[in-house]
Protein backbone atom coordinates (compact mmCIF):
# COMPACT_ATOMS: atom_id res chain seq x y z
CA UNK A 1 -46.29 4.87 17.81
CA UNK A 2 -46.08 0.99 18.01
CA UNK A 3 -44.18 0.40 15.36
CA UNK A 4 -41.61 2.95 17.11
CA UNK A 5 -42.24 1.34 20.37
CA UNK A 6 -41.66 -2.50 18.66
CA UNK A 7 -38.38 -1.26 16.68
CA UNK A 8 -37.01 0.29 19.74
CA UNK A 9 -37.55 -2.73 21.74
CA UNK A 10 -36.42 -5.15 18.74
CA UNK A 11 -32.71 -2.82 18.47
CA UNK A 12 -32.64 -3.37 22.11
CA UNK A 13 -32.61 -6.57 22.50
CA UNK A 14 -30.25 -6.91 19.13
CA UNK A 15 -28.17 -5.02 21.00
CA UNK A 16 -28.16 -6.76 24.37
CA UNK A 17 -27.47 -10.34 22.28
CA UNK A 18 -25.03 -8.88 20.13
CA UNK A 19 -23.37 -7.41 23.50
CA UNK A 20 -23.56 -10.71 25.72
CA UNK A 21 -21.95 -12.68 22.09
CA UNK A 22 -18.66 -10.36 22.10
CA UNK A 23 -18.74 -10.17 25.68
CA UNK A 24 -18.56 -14.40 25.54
CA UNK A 25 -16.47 -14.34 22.36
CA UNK A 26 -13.91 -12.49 23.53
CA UNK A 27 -12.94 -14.71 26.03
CA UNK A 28 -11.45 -17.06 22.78
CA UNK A 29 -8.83 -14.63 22.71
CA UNK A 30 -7.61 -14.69 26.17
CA UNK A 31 -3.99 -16.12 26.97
CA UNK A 32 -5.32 -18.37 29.65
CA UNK A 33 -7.69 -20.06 27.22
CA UNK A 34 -4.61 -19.80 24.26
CA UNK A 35 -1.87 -21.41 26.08
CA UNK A 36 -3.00 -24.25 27.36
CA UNK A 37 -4.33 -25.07 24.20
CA UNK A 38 -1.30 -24.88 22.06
CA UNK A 39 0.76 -26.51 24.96
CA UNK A 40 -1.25 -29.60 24.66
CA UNK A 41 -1.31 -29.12 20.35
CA UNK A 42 2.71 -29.38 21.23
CA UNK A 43 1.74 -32.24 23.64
CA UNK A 44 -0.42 -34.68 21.53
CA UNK A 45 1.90 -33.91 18.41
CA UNK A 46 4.92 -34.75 16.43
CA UNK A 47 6.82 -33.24 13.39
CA UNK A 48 5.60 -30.23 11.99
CA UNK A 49 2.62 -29.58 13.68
CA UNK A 50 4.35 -29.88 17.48
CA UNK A 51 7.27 -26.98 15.77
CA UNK A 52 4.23 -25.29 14.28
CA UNK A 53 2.73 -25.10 18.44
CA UNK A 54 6.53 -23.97 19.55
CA UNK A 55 6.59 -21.27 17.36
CA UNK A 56 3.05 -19.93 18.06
CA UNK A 57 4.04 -21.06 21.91
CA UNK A 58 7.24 -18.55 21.28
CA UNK A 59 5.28 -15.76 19.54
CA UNK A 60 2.56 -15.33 22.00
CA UNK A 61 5.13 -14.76 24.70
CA UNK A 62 7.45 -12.37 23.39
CA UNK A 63 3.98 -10.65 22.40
CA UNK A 64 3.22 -10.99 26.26
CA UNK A 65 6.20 -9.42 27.11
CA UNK A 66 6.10 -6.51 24.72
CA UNK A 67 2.26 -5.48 25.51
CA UNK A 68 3.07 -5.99 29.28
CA UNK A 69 5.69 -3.67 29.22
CA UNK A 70 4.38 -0.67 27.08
CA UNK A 71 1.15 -1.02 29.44
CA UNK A 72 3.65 -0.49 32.02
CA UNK A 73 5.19 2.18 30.39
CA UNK A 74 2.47 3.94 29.17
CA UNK A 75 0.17 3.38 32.00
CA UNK A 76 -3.01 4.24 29.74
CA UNK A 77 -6.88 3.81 31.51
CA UNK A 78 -9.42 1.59 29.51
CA UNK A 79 -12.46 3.48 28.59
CA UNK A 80 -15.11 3.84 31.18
CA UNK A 81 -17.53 0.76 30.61
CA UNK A 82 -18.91 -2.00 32.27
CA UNK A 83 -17.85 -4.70 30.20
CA UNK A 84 -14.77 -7.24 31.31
CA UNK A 85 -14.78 -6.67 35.00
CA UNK A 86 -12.41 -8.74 35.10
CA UNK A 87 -9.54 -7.17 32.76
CA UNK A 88 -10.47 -4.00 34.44
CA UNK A 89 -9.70 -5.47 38.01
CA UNK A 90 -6.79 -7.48 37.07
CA UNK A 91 -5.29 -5.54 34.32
CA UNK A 92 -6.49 -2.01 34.07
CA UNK A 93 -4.32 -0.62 31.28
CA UNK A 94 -5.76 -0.97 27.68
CA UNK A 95 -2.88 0.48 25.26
CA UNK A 96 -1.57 -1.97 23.84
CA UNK A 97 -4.66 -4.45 23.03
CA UNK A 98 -3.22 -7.37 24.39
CA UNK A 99 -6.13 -10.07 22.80
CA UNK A 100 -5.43 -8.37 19.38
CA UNK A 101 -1.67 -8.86 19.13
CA UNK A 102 -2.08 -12.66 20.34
CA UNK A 103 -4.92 -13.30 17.54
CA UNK A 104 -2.95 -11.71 14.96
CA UNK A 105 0.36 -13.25 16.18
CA UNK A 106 -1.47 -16.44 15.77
CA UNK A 107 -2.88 -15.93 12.39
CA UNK A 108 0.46 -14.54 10.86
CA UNK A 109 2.42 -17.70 11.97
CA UNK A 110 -0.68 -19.77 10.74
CA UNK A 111 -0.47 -17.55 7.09
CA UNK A 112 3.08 -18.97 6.57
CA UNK A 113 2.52 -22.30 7.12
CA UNK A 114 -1.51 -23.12 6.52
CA UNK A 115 -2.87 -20.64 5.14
CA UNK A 116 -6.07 -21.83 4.50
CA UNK A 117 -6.70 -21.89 8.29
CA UNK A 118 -4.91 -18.67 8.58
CA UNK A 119 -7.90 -17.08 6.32
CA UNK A 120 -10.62 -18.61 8.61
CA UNK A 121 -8.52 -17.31 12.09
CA UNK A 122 -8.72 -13.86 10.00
CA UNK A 123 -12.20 -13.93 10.55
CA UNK A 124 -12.24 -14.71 14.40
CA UNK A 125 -8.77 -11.76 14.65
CA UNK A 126 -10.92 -9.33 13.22
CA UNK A 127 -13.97 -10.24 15.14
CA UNK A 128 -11.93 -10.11 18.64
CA UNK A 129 -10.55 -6.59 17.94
CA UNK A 130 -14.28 -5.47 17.23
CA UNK A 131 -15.60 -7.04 20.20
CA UNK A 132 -12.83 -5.27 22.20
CA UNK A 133 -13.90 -2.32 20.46
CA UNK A 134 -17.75 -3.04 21.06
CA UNK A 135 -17.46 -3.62 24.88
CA UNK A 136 -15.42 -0.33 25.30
CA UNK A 137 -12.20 -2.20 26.86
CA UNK A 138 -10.08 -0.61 24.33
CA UNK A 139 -10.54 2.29 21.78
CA UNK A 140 -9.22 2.25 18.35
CA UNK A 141 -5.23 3.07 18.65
CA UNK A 142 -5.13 0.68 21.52
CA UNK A 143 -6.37 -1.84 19.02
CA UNK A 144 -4.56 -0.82 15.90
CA UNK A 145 -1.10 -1.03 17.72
CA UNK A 146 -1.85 -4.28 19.15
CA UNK A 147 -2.65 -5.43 15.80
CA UNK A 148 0.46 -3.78 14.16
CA UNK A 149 2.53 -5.72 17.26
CA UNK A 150 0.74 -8.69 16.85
CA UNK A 151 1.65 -8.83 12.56
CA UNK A 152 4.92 -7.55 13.49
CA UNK A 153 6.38 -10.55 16.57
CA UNK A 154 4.69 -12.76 13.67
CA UNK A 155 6.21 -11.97 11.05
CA UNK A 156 9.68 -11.80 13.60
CA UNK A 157 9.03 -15.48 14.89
CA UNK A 158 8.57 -16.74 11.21
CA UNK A 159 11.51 -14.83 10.39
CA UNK A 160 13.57 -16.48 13.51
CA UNK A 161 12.31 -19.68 12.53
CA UNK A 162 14.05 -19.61 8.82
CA UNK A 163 17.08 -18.24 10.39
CA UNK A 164 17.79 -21.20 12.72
CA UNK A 165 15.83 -23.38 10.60
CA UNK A 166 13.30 -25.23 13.51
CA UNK A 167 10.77 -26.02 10.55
């Protein structure tokens, strides 16, 4: 009965670590930690790397703008939870995941240009859909679709970007 006892209290507190991580983690993914930080890449930098910023800069907010309206349009309730008290004050519709169509906006535009850091931000896309996933914010089609709009405004942006030739 110990050993029960021990492993029950060992998964536990795996559990509440693994739980506070994605709960800090997710906040990388957030557009008010995001935008700021590519307006001051696009600040600090010339050439290439200050387009590269303006085209990330220009992909996160037509992303804002499409998962702002199709919450507004669909109107769906996150999953009961505790987690993110403050998306569920502030912003209390989960379809589309708004954090996964940023990160994979971001890593799509990234793929085209350095895509060496584009396989690293991978890692951190698919670890902020999971952690929206883990801490019940969003269930799996709200994630999925905000990963297929995400791919999709990136692939558009890149697109736009070889059309009228910015880099």
């Amino acid at each position: 009965m110990d050993n029960q006892q021990a492993n029950s209290d060992k998964k536990e507190i795996q559990t509440s670590f693994s739980h506070r991580f994605f709960n800090v983690f997710q906040h990388s993914g957030d557009s008010i930690f995001l935008f700021p930080l590519f307006l001051f890449l696009f600040l600090l930098n010339s050439g290439q790397a200050k387009l590269l910023a303006v085209l990330v800069l220009a992909g996160m907010s037509i992303t804002a703008l499409v998962v702002f309206t199709l919450k507004q349009i669909f109107r769906k309730e996150r999953p009961a939870g505790t987690a993110g008290k403050m998306y569920r004050k502030y912003d209390r519709f989960s379809f589309p995941s708004g954090h996964a169509a940023r990160v994979c906006v971001i890593v799509v535009i990234m793929a085209f240009f350095y895509w060496p850091l584009a396989a690293g931000l991978s890692i951190w896309a698919v670890l902020i859909a999971y952690s929206r996933l883990k801490l019940k914010l969003h269930d799996v089609t709200d994630v999925f679709t905000g990963v297929a709009i995400g791919v999709a405004i990136g692939f558009f942006t890149v697109w736009m970007n070889k059309l009228f030739g910015l880099l």
